[in-house]
Protein backbone atom coordinates (compact mmCIF):
# COMPACT_ATOMS: atom_id res chain seq x y z
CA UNK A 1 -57.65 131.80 26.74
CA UNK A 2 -57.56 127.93 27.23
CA UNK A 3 -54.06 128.67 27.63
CA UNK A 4 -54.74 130.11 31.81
CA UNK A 5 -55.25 126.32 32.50
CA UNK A 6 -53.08 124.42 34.36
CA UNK A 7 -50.69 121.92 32.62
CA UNK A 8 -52.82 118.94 33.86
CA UNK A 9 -55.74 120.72 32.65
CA UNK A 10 -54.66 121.36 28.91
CA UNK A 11 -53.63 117.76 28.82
CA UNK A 12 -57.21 116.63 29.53
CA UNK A 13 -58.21 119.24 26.83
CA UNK A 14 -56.22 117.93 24.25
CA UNK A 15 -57.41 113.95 25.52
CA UNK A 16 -61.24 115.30 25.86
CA UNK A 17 -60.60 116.89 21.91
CA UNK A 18 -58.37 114.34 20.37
CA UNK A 19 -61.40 111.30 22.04
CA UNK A 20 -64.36 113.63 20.71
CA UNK A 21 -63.21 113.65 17.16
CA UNK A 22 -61.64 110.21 17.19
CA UNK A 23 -63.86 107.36 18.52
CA UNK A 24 -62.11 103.36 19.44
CA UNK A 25 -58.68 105.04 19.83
CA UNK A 26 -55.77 102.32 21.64
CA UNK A 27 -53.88 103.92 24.38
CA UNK A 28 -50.51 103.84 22.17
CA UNK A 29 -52.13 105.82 19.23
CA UNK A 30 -53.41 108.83 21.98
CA UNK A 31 -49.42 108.72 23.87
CA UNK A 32 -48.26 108.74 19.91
CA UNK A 33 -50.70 111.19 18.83
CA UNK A 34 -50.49 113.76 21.93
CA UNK A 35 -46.74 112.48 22.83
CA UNK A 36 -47.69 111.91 26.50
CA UNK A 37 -46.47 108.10 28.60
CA UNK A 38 -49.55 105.79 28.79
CA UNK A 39 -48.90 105.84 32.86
CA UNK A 40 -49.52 109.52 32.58
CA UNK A 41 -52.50 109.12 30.27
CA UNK A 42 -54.46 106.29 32.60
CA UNK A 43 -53.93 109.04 35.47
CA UNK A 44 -55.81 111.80 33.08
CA UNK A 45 -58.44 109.69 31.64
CA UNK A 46 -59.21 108.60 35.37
CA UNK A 47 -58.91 112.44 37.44
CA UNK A 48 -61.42 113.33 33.74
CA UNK A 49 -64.03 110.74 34.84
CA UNK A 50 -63.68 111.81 38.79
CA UNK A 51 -64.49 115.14 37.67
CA UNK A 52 -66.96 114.76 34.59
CA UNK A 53 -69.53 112.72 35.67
CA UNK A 54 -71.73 111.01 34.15
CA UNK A 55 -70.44 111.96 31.19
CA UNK A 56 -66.82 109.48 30.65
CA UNK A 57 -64.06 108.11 28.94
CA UNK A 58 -64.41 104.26 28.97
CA UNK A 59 -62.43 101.45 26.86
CA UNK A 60 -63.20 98.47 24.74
CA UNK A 61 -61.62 95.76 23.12
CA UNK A 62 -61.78 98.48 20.28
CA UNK A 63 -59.64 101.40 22.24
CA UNK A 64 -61.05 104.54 24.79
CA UNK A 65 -63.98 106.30 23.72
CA UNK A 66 -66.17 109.21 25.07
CA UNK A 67 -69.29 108.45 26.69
CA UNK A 68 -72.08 111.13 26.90
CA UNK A 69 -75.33 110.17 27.95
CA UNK A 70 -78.12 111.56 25.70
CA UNK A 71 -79.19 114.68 28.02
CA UNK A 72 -75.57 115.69 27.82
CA UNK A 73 -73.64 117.07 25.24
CA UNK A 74 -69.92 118.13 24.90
CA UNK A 75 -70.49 121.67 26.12
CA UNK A 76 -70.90 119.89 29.71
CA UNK A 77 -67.46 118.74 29.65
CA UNK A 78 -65.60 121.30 28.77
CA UNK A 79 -67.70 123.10 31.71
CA UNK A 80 -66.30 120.12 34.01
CA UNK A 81 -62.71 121.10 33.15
CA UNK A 82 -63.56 124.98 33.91
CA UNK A 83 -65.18 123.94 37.27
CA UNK A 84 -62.11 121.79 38.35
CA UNK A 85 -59.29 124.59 37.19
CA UNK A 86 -58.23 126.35 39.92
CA UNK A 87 -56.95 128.90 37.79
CA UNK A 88 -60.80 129.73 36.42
CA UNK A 89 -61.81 129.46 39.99
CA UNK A 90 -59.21 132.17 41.00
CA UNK A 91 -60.21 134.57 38.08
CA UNK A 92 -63.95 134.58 38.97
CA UNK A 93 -63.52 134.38 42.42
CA UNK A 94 -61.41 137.69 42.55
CA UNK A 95 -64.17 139.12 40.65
CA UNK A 96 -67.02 138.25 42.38
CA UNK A 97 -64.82 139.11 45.99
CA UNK A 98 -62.36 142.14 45.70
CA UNK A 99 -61.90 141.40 49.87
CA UNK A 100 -59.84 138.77 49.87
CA UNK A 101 -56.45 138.71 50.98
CA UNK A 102 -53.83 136.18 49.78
CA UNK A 103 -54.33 133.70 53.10
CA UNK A 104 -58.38 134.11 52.90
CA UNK A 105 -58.67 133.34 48.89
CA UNK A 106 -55.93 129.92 48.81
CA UNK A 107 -58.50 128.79 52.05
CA UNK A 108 -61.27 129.21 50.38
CA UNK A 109 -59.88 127.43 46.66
CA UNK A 110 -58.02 124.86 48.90
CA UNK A 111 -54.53 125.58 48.02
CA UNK A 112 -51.39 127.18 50.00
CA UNK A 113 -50.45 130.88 49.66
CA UNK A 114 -47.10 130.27 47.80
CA UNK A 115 -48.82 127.93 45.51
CA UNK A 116 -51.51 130.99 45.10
CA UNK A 117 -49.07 133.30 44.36
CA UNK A 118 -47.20 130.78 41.87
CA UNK A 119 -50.70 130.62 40.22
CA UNK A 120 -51.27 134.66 39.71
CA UNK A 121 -47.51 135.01 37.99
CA UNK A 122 -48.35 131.70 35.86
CA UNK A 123 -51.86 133.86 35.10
CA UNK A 124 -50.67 137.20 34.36
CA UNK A 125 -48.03 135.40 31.70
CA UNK A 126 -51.05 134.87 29.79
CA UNK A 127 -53.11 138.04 30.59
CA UNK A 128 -50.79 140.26 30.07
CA UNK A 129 -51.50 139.72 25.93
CA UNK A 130 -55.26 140.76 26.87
CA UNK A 131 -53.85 143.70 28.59
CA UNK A 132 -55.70 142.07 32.06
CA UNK A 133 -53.24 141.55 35.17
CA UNK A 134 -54.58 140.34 38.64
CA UNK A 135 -52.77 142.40 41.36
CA UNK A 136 -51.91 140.88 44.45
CA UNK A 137 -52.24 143.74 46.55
CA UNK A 138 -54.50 144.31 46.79
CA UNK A 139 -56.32 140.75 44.85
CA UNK A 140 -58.06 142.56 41.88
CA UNK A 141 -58.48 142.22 38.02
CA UNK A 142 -56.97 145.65 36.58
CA UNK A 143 -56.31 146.77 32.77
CA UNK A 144 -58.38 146.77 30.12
CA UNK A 145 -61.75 146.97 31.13
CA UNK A 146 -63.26 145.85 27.84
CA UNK A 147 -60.84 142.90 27.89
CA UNK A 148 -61.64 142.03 32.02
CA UNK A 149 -65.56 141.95 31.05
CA UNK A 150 -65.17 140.02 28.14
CA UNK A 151 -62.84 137.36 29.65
CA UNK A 152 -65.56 136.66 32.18
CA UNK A 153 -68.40 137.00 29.85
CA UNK A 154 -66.64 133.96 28.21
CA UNK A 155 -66.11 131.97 31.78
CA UNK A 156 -69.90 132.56 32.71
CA UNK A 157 -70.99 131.34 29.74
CA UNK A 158 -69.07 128.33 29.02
CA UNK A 159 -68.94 127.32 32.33
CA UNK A 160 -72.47 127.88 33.31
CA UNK A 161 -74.44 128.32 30.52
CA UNK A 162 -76.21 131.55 29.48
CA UNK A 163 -79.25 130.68 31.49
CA UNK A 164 -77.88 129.83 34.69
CA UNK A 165 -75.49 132.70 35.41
CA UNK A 166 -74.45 132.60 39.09
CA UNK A 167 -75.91 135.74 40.09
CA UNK A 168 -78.61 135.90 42.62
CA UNK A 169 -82.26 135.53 41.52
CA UNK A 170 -83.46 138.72 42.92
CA UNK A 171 -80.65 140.72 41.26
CA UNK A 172 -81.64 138.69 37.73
CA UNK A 173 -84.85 139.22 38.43
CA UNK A 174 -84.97 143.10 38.99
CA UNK A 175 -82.58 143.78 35.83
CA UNK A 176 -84.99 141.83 33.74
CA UNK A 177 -87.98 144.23 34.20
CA UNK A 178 -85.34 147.35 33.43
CA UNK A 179 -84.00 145.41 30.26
CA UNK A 180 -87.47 144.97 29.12
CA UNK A 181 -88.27 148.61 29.77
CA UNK A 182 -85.59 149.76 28.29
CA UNK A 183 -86.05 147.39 24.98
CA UNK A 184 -88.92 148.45 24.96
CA UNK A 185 -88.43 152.36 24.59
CA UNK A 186 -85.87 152.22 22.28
CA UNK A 187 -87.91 150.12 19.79
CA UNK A 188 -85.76 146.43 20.41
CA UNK A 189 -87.40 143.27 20.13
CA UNK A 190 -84.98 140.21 22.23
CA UNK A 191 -85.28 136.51 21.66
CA UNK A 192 -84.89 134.37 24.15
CA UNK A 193 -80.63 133.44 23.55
CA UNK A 194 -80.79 137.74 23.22
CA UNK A 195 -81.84 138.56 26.57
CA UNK A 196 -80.11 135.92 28.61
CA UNK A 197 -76.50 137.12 26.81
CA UNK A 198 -77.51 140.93 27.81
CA UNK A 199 -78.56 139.98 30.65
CA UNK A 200 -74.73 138.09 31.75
CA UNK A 201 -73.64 140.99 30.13
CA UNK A 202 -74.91 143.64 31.95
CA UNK A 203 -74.76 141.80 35.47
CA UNK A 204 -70.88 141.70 34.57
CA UNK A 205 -70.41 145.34 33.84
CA UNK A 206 -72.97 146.31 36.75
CA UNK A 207 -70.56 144.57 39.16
CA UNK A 208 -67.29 146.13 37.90
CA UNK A 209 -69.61 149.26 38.48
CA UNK A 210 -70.21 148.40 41.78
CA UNK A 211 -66.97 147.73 42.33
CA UNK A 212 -65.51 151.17 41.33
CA UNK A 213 -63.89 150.09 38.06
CA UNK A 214 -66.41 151.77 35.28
CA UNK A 215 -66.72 155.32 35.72
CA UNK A 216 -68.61 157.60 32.85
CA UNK A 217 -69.32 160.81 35.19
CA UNK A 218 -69.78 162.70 32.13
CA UNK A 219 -71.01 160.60 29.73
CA UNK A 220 -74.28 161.75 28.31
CA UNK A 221 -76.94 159.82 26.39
CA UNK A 222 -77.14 161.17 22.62
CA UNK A 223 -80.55 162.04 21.33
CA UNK A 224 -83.26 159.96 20.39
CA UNK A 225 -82.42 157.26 22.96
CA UNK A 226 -84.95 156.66 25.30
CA UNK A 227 -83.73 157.31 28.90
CA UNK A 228 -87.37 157.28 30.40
CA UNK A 229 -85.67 154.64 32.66
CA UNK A 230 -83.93 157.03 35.07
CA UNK A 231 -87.83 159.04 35.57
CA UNK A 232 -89.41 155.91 36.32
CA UNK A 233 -89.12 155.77 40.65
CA UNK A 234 -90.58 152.51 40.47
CA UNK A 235 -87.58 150.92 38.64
CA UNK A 236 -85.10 153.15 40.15
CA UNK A 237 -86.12 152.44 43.61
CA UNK A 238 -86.27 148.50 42.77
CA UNK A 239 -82.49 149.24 41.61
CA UNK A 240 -81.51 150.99 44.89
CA UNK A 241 -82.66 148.18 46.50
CA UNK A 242 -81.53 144.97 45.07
CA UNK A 243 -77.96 146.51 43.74
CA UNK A 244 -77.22 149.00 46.41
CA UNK A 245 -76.07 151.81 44.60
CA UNK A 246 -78.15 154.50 42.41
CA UNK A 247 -79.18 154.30 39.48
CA UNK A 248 -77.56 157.86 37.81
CA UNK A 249 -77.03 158.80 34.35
CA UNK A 250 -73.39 157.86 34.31
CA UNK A 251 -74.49 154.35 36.28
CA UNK A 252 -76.75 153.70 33.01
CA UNK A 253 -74.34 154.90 30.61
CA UNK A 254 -71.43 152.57 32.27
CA UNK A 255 -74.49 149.80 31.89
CA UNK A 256 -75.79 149.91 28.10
CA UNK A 257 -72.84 153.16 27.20
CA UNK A 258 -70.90 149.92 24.61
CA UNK A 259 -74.31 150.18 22.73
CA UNK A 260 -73.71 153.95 22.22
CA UNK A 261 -70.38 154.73 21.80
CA UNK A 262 -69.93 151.43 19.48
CA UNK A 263 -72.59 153.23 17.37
CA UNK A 264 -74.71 150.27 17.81
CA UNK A 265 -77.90 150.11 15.85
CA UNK A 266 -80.97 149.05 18.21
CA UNK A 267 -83.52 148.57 14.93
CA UNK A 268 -83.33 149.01 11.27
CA UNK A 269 -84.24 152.57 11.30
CA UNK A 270 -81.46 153.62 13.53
CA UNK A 271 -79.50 151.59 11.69
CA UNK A 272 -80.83 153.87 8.59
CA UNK A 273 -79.80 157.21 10.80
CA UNK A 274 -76.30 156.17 11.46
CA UNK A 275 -76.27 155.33 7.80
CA UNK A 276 -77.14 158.89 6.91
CA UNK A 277 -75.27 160.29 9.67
CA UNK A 278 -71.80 158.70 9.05
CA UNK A 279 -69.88 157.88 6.33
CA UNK A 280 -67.92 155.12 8.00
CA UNK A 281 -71.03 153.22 9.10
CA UNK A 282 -72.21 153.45 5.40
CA UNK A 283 -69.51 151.72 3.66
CA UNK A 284 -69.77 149.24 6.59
CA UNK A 285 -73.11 149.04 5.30
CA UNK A 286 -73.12 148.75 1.74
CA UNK A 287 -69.74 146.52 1.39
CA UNK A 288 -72.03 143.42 4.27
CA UNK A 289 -74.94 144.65 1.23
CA UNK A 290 -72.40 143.54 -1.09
CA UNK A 291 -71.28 140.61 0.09
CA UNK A 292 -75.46 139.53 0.90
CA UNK A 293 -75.89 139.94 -2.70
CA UNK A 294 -73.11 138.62 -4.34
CA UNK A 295 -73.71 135.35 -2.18
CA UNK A 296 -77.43 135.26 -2.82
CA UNK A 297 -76.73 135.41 -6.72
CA UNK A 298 -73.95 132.95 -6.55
CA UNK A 299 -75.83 130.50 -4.28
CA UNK A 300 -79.16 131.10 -6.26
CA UNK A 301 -80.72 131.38 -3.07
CA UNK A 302 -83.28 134.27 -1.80
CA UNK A 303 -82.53 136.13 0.90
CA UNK A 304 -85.98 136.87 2.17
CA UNK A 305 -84.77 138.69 5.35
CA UNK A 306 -82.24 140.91 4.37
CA UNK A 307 -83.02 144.21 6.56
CA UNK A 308 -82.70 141.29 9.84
CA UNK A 309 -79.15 139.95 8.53
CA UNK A 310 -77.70 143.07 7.87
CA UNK A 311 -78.63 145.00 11.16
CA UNK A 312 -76.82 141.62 13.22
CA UNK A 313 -74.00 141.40 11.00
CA UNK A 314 -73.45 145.01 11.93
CA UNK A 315 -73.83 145.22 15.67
CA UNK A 316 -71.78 141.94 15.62
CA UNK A 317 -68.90 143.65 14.31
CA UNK A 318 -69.23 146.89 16.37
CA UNK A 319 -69.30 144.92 19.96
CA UNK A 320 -66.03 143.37 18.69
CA UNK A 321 -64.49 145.89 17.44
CA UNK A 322 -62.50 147.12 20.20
CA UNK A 323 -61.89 143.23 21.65
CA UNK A 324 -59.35 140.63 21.01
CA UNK A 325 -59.96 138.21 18.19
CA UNK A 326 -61.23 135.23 20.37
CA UNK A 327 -64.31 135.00 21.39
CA UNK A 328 -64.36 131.63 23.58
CA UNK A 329 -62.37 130.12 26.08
CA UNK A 330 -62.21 126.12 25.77
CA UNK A 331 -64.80 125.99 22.86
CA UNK A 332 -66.03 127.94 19.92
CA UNK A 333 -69.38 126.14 19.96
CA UNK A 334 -69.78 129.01 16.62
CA UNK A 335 -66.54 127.34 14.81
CA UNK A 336 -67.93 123.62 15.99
CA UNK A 337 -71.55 123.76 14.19
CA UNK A 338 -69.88 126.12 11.00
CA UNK A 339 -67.35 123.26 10.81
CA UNK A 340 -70.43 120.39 10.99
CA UNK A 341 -72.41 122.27 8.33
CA UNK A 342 -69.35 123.47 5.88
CA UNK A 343 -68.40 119.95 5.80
CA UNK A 344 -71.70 118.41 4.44
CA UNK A 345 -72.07 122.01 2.16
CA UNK A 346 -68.17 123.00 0.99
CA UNK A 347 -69.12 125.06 -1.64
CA UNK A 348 -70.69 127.24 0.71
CA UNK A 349 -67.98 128.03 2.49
CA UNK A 350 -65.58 128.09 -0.91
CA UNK A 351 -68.17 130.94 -2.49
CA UNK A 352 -68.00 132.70 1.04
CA UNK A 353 -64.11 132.56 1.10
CA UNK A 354 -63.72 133.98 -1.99
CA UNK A 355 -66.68 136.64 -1.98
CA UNK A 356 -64.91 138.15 1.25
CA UNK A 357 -61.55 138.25 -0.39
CA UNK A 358 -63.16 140.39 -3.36
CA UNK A 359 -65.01 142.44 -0.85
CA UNK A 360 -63.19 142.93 2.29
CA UNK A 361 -59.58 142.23 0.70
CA UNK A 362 -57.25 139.65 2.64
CA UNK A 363 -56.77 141.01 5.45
CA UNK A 364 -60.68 142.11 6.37
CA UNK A 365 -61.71 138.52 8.00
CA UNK A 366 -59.63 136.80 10.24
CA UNK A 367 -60.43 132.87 10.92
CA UNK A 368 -62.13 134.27 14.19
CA UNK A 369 -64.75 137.00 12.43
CA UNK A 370 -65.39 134.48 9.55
CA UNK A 371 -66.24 131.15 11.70
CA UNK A 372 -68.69 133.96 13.22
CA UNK A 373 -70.05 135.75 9.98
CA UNK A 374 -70.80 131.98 8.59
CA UNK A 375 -72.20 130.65 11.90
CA UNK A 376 -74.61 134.10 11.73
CA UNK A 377 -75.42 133.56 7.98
CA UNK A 378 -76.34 129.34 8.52
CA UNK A 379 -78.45 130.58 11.64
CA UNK A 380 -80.12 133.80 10.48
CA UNK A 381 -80.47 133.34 7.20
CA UNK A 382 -83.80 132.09 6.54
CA UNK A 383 -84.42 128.70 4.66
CA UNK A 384 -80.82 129.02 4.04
CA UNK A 385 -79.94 125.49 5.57
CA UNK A 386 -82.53 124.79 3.41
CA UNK A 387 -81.78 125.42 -0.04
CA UNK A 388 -78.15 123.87 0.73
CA UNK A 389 -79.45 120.97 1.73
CA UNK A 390 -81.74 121.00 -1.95
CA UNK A 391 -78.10 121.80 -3.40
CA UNK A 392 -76.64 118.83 -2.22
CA UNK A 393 -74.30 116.84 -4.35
CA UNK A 394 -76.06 113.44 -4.94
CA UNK A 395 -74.83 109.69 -6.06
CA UNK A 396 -76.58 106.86 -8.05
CA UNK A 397 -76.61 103.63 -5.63
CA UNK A 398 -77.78 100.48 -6.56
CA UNK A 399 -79.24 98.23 -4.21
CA UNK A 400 -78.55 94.31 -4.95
CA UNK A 401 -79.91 91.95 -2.57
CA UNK A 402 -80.05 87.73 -2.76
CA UNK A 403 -83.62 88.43 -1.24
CA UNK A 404 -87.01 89.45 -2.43
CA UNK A 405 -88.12 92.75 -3.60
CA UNK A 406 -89.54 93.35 -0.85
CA UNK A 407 -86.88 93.40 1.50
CA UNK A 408 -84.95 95.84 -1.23
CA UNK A 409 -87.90 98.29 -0.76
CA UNK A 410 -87.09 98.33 2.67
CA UNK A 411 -83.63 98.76 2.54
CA UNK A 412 -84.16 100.96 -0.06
CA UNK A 413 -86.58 103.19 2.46
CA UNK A 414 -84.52 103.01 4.92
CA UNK A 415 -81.79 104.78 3.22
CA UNK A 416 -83.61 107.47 2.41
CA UNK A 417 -84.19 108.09 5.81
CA UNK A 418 -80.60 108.32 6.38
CA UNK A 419 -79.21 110.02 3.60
CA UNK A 420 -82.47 112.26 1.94
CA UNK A 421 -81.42 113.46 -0.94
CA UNK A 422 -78.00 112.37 -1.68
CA UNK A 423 -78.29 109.35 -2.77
CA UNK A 424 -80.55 108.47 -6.15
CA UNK A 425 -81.72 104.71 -5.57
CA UNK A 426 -82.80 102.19 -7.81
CA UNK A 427 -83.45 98.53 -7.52
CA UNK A 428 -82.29 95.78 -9.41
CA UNK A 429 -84.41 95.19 -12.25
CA UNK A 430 -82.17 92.38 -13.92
CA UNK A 431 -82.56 88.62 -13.40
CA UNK A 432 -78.44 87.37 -13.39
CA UNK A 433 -75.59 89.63 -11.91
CA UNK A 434 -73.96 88.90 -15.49
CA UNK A 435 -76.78 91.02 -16.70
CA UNK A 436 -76.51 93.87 -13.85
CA UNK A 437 -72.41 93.73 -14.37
CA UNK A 438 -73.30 95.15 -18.24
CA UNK A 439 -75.28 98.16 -16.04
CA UNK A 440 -72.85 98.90 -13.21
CA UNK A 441 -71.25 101.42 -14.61
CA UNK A 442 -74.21 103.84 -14.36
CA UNK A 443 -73.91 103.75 -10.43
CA UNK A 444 -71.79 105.12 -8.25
CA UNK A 445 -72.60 102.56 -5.02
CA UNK A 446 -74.02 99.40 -5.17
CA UNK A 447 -75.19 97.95 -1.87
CA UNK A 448 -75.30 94.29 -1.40
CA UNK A 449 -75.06 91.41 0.85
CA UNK A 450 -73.40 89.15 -1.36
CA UNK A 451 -69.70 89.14 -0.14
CA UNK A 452 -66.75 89.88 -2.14
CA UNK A 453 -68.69 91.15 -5.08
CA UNK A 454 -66.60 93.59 -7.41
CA UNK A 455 -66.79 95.70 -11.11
CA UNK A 456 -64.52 96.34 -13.75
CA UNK A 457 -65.67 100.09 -13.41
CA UNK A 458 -65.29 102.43 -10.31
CA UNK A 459 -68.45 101.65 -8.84
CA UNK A 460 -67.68 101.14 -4.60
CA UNK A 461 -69.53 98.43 -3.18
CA UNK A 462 -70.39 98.46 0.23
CA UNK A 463 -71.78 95.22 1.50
CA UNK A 464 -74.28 95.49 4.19
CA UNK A 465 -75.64 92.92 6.52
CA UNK A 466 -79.93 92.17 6.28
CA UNK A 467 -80.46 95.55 7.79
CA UNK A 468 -77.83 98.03 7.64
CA UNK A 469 -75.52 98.50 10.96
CA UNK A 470 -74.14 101.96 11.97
CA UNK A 471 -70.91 100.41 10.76
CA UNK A 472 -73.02 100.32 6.77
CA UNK A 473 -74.10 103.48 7.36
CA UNK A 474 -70.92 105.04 8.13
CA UNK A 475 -69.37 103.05 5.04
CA UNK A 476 -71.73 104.48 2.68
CA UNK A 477 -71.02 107.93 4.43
CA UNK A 478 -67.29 107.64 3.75
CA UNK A 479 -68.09 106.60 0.11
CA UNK A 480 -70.54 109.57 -0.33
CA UNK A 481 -67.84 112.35 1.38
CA UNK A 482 -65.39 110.41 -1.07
CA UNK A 483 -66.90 110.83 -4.42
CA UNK A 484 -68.34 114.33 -3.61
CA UNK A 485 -65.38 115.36 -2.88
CA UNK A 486 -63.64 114.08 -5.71
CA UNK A 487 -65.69 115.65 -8.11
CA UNK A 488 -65.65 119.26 -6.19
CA UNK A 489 -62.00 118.92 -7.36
């Protein structure tokens, strides 16, 4: 969806993605790189910093780099570009206000009617693949109601964060104690990242509800769901009064109905019923069983909460089912940290790979539903992270020093701080470097501080100053990532 910015915008994506990856860049290599003039890339890099504050693009003698202070990460910036679009702005501002008029909506967003207008047909060009189109008359989203809710889902969450949603506090307040109510009588147990998602989710639906866009007037819970709820006068009447409207069987069906009619599974023992109940939902079942235990025998690693990782693998799938492939807007913070971990752990992700292609065929995971399935494997699987971190290639490195033993000890500690258990370290034990030449070829690094020192064999030598820099350390990284990688092939 990154693709509703503006043309200014997506060029200070591609700067803010291309600086990210790429630290000490020169302003010729980003114009060669992204094929934009340098004029027009001093203009970017500057309206950036005017809107991403305090996080910003500075330059060196070295090139233009990204500056985030430590309390900030990158998810803030990307939220800066979403605040400063006009075109996000537009989007939830039509949904939040279905009274605007064409003249009262470019006021309030600070732009003139034609160039509103200009704005909607540039949107809808991109909408219309989600099945979503705003209409201008009068201003509303219309389409796929699915896609509409999940679009803005995305907005709220990258752009504010699931924890600061901007719905009022009395309204968050009084559908927490009906969430926990109804959690509660149907037997589900939320974490904290759990509630605050339902909680943006339901406030979303509830207000294309409100709104007259979700209608189930004859939608009726199955049995063994808990509808208590719509007894209880104390939570209906707190309902009545903070959302305006009443809360009716349909009205609660619109609100948690995509946890029905997905055949969601609220616990393990539902789970169990739809298992017994429907054929569909039990090869569903036994193929993510499948592909649990094929991994867990591959990897040699337990899976000690199965019953957990099965039941969210599920439910994942059903909620998606009937949506688009992508799940984010400016960034897949779930492809970011699968990408971060894969990298250190590749065999993972080849095992994976190739497990889902026996299992699911080619066509069952798209890029999409696999960056999600690994990012819900690394994060639910427990002591997973773990035991790949215990399976971790490793190199011999040699540490030789013109200084005592002493000081080797504490380069040799220090090290191990930074790399664990990928590198095995020894110390010189040999009185002449003719002597330790005879030995170098049972190491793969050899750290010094003696400059230009070399070996007939393949060891790499990295040469360090007293204490290593974050320049050594990222030599020694590169030479780790090299010879790991060489042998994986």
């Amino acid at each position: 969806m990154k693709n509703c910015l503006s043309k200014q915008h997506l060029r200070h994506l591609k700067i803010i993605n291309l600086l990210y990856d790429n630290k000490n860049m020169t302003l010729d290599k980003i114009s060669f790189t992204l094929g934009f003039n340098s004029r027009t890339l001093r203009k970017d890099i500057e309206q950036i910093n005017d809107y991403a504050a305090p996080i910003e693009i500075l330059s060196s003698k070295n090139g233009f780099y990204t500056y985030i202070p430590m309390n900030y990460n990158i998810n803030y910036l990307y939220a800066a570009i979403l605040h400063d679009s006009t075109e996000f702005s537009l989007i939830e501002e039509i949904f939040f206000n279905e009274n605007h008029s064409i003249d009262s909506l470019s006021e309030k967003l600070f732009i003139s009617s034609s160039t509103l207008r200009r704005t909607i047909s540039y949107l809808n060009k991109t909408l219309k693949k989600k099945k979503i189109k705003i209409s201008s008359q009068p201003l509303l989203l219309t389409g796929d109601e699915s896609e509409i809710c999940n679009l803005i889902i995305h907005v709220m969450e990258e752009k504010y964060g699931i924890s600061n949603i901007p719905f009022p506090k009395i309204q968050i307040g009084a559908l927490d104690k009906i969430l926990t109510w109804v959690a509660k009588g149907n037997g589900q147990q939320m974490d904290f990242c759990e509630l605050n998602r339902l909680r943006l989710w339901i406030m979303i639906i509830l207000t294309r509800v409100r709104n007259g866009h979700i209608q189930s007037k004859d939608a009726k819970f199955p049995e063994g769901v808990d509808t208590s709820l719509l007894k209880n006068k104390v939570l209906t009447g707190l309902f009545k009064s903070v959302f305006k409207i009443e809360l009716t069987e349909p009205v609660a069906y619109s609100l948690f109905g995509v946890f029905i009619h997905t055949k969601f599974a609220f616990n393990y023992e539902h789970l169990e019923e739809l298992i017994a109940s429907d054929n569909a939902v039990k090869i569903s079942v036994e193929k993510n069983q499948q592909l649990l235990d094929t991994l867990s025998n591959k990897l040699e690693i337990p899976i000690e909460n199965k019953e957990h990782i099965l039941i969210n693998i599920y439910n994942t799938a059903v909620l998606s089912s009937n949506l688009s492939s992508e799940n984010y807007i400016l960034y897949n913070s779930h492809q970011a940290l699968v990408h971060r971990i894969t990298n250190q752990h590749p065999y993972f992700t080849d095992i994976l790979n190739e497990t889902l292609k026996k299992i699911f065929g080619s066509s069952g995971y798209n890029k999409n539903r696999r960056d999600t399935l690994t990012y819900m494997l690394l994060t639910h699987w427990r002591n997973l992270a773990i035991h790949l971190q215990q399976g971790t290639p490793t190199v011999n490195v040699f540490i030789l020093l013109d200084t005592d033993i002493e000081h080797m000890e504490l380069i040799k500690d220090e090290l191990y701080v930074q790399f664990d258990n990928k590198f095995n370290i020894s110390i010189t034990e040999e009185f002449t470097l003719s002597a330790f030449k005879k030995k170098a070829s049972m190491y793969d690094i050899v750290v010094t501080n003696i400059p230009g020192l070399s070996f007939k064999n393949d060891a790499m030598v990295v040469c360090i100053s007293m204490f290593p820099t974050p320049l050594d350390i990222k030599n020694l990284q590169n030479c780790y990532e090299k010879l790991t990688s060489a042998s994986e092939n």
